[in-house]
C-alpha atoms as a PDB file:
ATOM      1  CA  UNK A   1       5.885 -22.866 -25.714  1.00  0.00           C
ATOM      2  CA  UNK A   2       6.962 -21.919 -22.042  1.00  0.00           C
ATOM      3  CA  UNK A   3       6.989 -18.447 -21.118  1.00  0.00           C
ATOM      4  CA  UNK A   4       9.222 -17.708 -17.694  1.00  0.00           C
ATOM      5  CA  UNK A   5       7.667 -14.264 -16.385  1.00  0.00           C
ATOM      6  CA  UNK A   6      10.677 -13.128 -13.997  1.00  0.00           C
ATOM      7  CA  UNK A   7       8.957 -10.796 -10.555  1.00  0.00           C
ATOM      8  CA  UNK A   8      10.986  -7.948  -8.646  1.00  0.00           C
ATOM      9  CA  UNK A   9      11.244  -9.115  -5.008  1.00  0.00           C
ATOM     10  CA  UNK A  10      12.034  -7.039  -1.920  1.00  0.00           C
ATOM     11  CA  UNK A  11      13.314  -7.839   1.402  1.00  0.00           C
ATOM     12  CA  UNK A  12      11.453  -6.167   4.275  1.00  0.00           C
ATOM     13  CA  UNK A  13      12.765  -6.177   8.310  1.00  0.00           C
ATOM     14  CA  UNK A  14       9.949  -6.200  10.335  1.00  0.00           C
ATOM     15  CA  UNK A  15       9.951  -6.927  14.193  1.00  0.00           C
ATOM     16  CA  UNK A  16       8.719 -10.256  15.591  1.00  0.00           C
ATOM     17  CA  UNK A  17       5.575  -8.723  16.742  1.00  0.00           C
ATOM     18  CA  UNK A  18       4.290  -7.677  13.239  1.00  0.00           C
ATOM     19  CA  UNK A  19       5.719 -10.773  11.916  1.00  0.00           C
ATOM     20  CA  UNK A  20       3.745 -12.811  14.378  1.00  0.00           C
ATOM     21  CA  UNK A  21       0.760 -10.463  13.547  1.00  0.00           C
ATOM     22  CA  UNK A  22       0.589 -10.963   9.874  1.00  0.00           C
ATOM     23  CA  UNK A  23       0.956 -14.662  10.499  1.00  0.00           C
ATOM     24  CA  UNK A  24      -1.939 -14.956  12.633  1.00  0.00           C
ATOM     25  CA  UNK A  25      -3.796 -13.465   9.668  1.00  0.00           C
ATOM     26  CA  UNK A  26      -2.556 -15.727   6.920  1.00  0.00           C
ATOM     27  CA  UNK A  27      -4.932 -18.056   5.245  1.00  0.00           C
ATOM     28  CA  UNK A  28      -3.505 -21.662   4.821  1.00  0.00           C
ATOM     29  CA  UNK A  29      -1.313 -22.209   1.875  1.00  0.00           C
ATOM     30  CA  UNK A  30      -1.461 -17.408   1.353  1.00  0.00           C
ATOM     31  CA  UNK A  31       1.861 -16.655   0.637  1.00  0.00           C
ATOM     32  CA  UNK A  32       2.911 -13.564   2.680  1.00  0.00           C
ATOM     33  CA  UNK A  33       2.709 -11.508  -0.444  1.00  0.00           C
ATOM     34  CA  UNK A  34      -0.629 -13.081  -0.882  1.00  0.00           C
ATOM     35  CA  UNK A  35      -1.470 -11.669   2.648  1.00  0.00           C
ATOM     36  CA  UNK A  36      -0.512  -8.234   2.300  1.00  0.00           C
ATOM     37  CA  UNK A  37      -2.096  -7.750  -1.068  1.00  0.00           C
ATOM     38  CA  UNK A  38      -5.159  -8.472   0.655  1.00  0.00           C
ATOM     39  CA  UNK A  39      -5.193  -6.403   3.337  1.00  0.00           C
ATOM     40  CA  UNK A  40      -3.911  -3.463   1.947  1.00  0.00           C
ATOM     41  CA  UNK A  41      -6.485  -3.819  -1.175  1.00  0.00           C
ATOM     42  CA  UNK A  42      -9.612  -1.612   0.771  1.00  0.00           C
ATOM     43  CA  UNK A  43      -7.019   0.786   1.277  1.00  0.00           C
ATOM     44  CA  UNK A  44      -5.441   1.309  -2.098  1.00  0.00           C
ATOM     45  CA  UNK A  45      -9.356   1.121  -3.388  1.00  0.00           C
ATOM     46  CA  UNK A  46      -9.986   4.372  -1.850  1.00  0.00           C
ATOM     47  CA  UNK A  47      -9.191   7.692  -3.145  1.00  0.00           C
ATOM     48  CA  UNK A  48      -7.463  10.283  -0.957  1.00  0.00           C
ATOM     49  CA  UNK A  49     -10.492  12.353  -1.354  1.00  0.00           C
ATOM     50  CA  UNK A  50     -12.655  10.478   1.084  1.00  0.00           C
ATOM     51  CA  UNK A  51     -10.399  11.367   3.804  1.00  0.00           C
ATOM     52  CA  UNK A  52      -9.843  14.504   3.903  1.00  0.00           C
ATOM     53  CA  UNK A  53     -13.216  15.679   4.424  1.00  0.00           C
ATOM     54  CA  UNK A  54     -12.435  14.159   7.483  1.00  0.00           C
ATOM     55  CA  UNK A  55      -9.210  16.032   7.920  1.00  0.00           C
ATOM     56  CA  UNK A  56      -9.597  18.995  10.556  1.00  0.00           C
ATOM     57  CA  UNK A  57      -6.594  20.901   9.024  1.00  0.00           C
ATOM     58  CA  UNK A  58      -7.212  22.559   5.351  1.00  0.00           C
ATOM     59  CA  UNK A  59      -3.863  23.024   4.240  1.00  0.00           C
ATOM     60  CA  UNK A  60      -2.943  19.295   5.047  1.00  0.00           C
ATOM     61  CA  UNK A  61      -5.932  18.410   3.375  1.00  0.00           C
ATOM     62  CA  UNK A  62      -4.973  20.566   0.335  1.00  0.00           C
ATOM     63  CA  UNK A  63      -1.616  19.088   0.290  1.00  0.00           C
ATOM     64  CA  UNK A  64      -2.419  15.595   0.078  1.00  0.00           C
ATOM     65  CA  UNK A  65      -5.225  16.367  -2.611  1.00  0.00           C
ATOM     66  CA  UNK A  66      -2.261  18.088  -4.347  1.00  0.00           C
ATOM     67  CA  UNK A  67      -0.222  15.106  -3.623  1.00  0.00           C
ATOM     68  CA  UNK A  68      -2.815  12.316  -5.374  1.00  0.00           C
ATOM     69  CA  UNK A  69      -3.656  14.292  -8.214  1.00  0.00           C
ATOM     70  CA  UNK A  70       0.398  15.013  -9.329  1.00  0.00           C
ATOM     71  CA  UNK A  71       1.943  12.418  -8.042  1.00  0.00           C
ATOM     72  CA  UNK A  72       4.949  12.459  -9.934  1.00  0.00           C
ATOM     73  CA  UNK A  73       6.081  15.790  -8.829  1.00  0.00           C
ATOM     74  CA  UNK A  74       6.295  13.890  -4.739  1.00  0.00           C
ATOM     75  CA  UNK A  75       7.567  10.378  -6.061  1.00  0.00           C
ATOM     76  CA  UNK A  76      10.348   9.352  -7.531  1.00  0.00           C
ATOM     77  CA  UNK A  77       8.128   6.456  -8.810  1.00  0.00           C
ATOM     78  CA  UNK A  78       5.350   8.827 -10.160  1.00  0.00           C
ATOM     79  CA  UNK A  79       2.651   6.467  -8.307  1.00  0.00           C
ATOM     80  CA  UNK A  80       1.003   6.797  -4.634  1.00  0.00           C
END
């Protein structure tokens, strides 16, 4: 038995330059989705936490605590 697993694709305009950047970084035979994935994956690891001890402002730092622990109130997807 086959299963057929349809995916949700969306277009994106970038300029040349970043287009020429993220193919530079492409791995032979990476899809561009492939490629983004795995550079953004270190960043979606983290947890807004570990930045803002770093942040010099407390309220922004407040704010975007606020922000990753309820995200649905800021996102009309409900996910950061």
């Amino acid at each position: 038995m086959n299963t057929l697993i349809a995916m949700a694709h969306k277009t994106l305009t970038i300029s040349e330059e970043a287009y020429e950047a993220l193919a530079e970084l492409k791995k032979e035979g990476e899809s561009f989705t492939e490629l983004i994935k795995r550079i953004t994956s270190p960043l979606r690891k983290r947890k807004l936490s570990e930045f803002a001890g770093k942040i010099k402002d407390e309220k922004f730092a407040k704010a975007a605590l606020e922000v990753r622990h309820h995200p649905s109130r800021y996102s009309k997807r409900g996910k950061l």
